[in-house]
PDB file of N, CA and C in Angstrom:
ATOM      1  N   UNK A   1     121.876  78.597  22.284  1.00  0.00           N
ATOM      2  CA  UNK A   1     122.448  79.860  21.835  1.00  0.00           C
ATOM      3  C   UNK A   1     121.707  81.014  22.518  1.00  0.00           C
ATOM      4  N   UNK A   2     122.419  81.927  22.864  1.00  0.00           N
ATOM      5  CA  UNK A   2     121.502  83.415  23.089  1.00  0.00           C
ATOM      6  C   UNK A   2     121.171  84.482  22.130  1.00  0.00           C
ATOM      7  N   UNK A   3     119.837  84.763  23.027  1.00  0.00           N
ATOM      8  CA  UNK A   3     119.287  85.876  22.223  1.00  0.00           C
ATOM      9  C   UNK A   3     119.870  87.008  21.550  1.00  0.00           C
ATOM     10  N   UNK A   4     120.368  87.119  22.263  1.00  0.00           N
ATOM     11  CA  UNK A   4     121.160  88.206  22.311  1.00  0.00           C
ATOM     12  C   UNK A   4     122.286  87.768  22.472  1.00  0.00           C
ATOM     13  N   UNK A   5     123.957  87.940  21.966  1.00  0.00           N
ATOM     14  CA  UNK A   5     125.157  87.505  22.347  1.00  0.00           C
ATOM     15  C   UNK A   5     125.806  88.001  23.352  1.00  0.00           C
ATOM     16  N   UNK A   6     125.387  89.052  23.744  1.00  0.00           N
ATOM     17  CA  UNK A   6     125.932  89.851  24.859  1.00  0.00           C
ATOM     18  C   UNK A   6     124.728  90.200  25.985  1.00  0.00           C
ATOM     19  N   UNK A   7     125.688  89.864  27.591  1.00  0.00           N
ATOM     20  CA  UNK A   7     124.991  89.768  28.445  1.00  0.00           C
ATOM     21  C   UNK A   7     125.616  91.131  29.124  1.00  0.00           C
ATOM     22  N   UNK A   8     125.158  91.860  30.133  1.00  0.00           N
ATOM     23  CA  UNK A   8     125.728  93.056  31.293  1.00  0.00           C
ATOM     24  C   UNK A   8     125.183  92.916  32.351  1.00  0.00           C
ATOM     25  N   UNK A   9     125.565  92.446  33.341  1.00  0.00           N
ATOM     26  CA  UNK A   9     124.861  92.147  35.014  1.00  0.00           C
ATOM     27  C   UNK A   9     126.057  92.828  35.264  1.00  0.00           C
ATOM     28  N   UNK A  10     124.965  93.602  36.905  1.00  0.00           N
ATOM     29  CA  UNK A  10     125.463  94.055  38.048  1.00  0.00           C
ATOM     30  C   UNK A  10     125.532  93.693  39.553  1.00  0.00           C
ATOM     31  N   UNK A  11     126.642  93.283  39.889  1.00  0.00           N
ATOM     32  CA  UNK A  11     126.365  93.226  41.280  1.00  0.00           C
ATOM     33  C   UNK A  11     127.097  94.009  41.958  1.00  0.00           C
ATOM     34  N   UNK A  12     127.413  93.767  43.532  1.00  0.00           N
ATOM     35  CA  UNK A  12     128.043  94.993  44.459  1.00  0.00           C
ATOM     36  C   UNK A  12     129.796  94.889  44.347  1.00  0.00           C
ATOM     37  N   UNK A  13     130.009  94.178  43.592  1.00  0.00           N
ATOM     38  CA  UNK A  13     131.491  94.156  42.688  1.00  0.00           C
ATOM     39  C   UNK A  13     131.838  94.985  41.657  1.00  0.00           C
ATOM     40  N   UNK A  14     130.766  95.154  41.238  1.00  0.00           N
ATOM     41  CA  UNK A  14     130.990  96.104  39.624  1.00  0.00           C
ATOM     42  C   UNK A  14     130.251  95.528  38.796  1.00  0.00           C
ATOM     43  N   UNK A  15     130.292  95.463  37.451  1.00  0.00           N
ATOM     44  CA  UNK A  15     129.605  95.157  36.439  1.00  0.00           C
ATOM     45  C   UNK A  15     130.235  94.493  35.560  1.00  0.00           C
ATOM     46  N   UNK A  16     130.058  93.336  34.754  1.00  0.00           N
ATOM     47  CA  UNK A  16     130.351  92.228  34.011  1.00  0.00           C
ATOM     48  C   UNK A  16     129.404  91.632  32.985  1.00  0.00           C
ATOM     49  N   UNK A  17     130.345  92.131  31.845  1.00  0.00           N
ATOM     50  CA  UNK A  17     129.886  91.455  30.332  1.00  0.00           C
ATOM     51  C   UNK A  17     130.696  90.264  29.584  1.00  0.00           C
ATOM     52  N   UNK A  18     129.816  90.074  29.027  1.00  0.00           N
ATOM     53  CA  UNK A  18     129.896  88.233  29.062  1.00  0.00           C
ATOM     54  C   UNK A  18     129.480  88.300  27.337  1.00  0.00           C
ATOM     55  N   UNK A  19     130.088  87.833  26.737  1.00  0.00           N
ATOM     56  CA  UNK A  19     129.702  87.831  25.159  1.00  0.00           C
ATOM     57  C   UNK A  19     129.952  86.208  24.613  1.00  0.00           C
ATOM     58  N   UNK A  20     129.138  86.186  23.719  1.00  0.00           N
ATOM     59  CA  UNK A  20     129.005  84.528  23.279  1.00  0.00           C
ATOM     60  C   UNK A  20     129.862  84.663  21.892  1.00  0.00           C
ATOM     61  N   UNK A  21     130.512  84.321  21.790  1.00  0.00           N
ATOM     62  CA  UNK A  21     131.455  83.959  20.411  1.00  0.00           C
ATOM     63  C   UNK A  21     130.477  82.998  19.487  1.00  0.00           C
ATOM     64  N   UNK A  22     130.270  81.895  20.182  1.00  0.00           N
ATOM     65  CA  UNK A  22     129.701  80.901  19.459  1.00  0.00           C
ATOM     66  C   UNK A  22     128.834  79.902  20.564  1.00  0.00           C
ATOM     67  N   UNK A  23     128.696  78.734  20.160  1.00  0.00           N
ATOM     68  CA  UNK A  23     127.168  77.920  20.895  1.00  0.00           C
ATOM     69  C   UNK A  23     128.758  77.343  22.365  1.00  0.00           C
ATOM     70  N   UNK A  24     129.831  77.170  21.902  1.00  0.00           N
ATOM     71  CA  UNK A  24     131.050  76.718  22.911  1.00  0.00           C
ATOM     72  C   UNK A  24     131.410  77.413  23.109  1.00  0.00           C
ATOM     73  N   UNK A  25     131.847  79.059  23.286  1.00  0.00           N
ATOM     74  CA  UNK A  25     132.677  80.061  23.875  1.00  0.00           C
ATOM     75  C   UNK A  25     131.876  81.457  24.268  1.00  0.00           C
ATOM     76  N   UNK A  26     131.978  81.520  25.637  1.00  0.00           N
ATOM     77  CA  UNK A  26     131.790  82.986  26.218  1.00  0.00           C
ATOM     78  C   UNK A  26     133.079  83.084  26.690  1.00  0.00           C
ATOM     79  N   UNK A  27     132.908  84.864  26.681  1.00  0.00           N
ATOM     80  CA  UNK A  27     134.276  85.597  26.910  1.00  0.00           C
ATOM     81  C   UNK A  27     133.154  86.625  28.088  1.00  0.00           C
ATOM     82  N   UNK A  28     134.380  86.487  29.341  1.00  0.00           N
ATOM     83  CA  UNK A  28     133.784  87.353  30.613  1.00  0.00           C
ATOM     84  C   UNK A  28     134.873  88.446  30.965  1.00  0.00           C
ATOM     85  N   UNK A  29     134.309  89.307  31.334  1.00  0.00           N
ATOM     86  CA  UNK A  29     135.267  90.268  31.880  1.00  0.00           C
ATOM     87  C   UNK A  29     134.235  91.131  32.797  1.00  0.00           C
ATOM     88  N   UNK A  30     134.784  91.623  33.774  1.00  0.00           N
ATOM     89  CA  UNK A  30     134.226  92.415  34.887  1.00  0.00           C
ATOM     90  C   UNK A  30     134.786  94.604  34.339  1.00  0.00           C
ATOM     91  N   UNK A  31     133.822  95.301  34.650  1.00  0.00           N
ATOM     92  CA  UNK A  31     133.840  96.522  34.206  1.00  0.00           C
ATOM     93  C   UNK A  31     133.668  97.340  35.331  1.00  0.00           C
ATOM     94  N   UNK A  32     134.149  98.398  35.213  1.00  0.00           N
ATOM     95  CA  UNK A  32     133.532  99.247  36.250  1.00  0.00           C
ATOM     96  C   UNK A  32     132.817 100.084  35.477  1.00  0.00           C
ATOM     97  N   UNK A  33     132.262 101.155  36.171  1.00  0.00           N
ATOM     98  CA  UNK A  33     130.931 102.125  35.484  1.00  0.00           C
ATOM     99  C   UNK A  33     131.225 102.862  34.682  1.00  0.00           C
ATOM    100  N   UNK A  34     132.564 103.300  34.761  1.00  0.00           N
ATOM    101  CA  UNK A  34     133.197 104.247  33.448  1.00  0.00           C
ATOM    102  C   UNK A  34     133.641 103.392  32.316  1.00  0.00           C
ATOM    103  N   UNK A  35     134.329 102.074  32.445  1.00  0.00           N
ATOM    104  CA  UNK A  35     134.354 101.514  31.524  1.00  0.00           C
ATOM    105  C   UNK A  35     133.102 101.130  30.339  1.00  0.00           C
ATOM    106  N   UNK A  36     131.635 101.029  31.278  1.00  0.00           N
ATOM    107  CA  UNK A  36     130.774 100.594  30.557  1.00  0.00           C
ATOM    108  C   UNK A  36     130.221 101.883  30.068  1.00  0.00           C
ATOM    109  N   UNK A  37     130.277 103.085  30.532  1.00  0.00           N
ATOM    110  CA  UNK A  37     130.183 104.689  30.093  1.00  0.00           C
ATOM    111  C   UNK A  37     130.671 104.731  28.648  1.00  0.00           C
ATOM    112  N   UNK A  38     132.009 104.218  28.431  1.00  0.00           N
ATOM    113  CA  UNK A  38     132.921 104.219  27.420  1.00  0.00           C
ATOM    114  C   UNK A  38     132.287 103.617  26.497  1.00  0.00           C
ATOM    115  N   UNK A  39     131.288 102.438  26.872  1.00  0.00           N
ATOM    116  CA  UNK A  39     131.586 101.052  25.773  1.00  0.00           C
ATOM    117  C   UNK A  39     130.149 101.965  25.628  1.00  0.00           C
ATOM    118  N   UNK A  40     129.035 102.032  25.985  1.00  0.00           N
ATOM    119  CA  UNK A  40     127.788 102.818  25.460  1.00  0.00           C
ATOM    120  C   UNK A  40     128.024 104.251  24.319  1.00  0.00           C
ATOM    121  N   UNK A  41     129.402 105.346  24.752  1.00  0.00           N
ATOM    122  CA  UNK A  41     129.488 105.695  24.379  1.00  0.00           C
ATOM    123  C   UNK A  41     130.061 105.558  22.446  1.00  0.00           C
ATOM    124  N   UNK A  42     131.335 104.395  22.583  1.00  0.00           N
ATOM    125  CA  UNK A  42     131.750 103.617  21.486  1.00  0.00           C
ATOM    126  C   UNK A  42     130.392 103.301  20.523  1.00  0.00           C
ATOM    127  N   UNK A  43     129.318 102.268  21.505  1.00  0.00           N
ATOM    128  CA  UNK A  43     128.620 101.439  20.580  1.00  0.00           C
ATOM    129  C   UNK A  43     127.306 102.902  19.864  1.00  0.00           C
ATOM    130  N   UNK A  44     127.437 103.936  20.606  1.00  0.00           N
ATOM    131  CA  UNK A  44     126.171 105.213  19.920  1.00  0.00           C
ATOM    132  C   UNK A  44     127.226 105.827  18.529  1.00  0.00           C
ATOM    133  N   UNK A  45     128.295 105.771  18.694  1.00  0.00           N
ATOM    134  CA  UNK A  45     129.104 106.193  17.027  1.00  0.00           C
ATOM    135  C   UNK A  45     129.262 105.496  16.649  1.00  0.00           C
ATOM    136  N   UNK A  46     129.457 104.044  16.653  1.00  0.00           N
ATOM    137  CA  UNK A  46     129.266 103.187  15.767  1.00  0.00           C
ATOM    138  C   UNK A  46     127.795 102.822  14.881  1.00  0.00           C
ATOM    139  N   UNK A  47     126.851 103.591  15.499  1.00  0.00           N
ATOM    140  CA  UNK A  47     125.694 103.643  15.168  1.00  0.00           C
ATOM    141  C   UNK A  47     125.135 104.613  14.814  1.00  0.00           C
ATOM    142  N   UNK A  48     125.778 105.810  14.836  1.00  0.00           N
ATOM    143  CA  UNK A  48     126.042 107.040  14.040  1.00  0.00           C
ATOM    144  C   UNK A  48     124.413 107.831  15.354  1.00  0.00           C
ATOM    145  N   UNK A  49     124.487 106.893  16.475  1.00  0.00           N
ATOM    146  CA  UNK A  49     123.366 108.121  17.582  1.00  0.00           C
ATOM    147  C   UNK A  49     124.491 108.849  17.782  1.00  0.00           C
ATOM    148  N   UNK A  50     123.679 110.321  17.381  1.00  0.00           N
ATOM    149  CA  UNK A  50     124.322 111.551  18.245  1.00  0.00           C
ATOM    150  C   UNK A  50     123.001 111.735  20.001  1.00  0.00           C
ATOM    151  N   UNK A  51     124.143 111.565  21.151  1.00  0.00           N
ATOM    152  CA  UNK A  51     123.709 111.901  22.602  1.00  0.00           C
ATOM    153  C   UNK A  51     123.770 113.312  22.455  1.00  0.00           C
ATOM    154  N   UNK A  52     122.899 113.905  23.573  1.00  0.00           N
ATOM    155  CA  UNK A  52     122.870 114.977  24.075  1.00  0.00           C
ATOM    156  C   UNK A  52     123.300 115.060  25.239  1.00  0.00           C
ATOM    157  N   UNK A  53     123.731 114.307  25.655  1.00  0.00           N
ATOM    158  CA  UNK A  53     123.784 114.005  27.290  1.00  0.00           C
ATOM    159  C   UNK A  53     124.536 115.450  27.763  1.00  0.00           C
ATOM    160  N   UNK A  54     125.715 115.804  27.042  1.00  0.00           N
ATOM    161  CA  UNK A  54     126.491 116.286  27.989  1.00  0.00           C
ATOM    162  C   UNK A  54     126.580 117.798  26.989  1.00  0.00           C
ATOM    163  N   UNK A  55     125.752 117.841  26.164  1.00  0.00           N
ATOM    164  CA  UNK A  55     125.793 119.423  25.661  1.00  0.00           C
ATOM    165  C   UNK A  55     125.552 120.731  26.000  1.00  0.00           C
ATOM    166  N   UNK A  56     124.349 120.159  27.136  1.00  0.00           N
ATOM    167  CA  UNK A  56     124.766 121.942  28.423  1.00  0.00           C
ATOM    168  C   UNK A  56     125.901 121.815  28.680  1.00  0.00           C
ATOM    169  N   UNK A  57     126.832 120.833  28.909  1.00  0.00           N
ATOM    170  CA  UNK A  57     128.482 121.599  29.475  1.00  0.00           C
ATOM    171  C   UNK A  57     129.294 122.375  28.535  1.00  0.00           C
ATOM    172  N   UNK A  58     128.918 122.354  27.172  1.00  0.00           N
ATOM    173  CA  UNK A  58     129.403 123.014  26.299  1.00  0.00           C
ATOM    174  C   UNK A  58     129.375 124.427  25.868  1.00  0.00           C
ATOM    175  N   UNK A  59     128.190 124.608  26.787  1.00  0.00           N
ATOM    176  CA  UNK A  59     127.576 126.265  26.913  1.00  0.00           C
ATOM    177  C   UNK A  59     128.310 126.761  28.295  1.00  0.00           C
ATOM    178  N   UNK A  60     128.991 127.673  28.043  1.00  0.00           N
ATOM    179  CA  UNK A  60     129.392 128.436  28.750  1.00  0.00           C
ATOM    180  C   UNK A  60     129.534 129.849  29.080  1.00  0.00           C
ATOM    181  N   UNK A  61     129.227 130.365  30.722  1.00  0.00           N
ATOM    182  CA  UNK A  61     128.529 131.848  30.594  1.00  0.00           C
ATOM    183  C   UNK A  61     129.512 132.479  30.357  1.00  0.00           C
ATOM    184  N   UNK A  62     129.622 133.618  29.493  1.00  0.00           N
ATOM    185  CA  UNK A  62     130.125 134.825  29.723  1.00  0.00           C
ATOM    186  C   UNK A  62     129.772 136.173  30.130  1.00  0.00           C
TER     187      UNK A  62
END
């Protein structure tokens, strides 16, 4: 079994996560960088992290 159920490797293809259902089933799928943007972003509100990442764009000069 893994440590962790979910794996994320990169190679010069893109990026691919791999999740273990159980001790007989992984599920693979290949991502690109915005997709995995998305899924980081998903898994920080599901966890109630508020990012800062992008709150200078919210300031704007007048």
């Amino acid at each position: 079994m893994f440590d962790l159920p979910v794996l994320i490797t990169e190679s010069k293809e893109g990026y691919r996560i791999a999740v273990a259902i159980n001790d007989d089933s992984v599920i693979s799928r290949r991502m690109s960088r915005a997709d995995l943007e998305q899924l980081r972003v998903r898994i920080d509100a599901a966890l109630g992290v508020t990012s800062t990442d992008f709150d200078d764009w919210l300031e704007v000069d007048s």
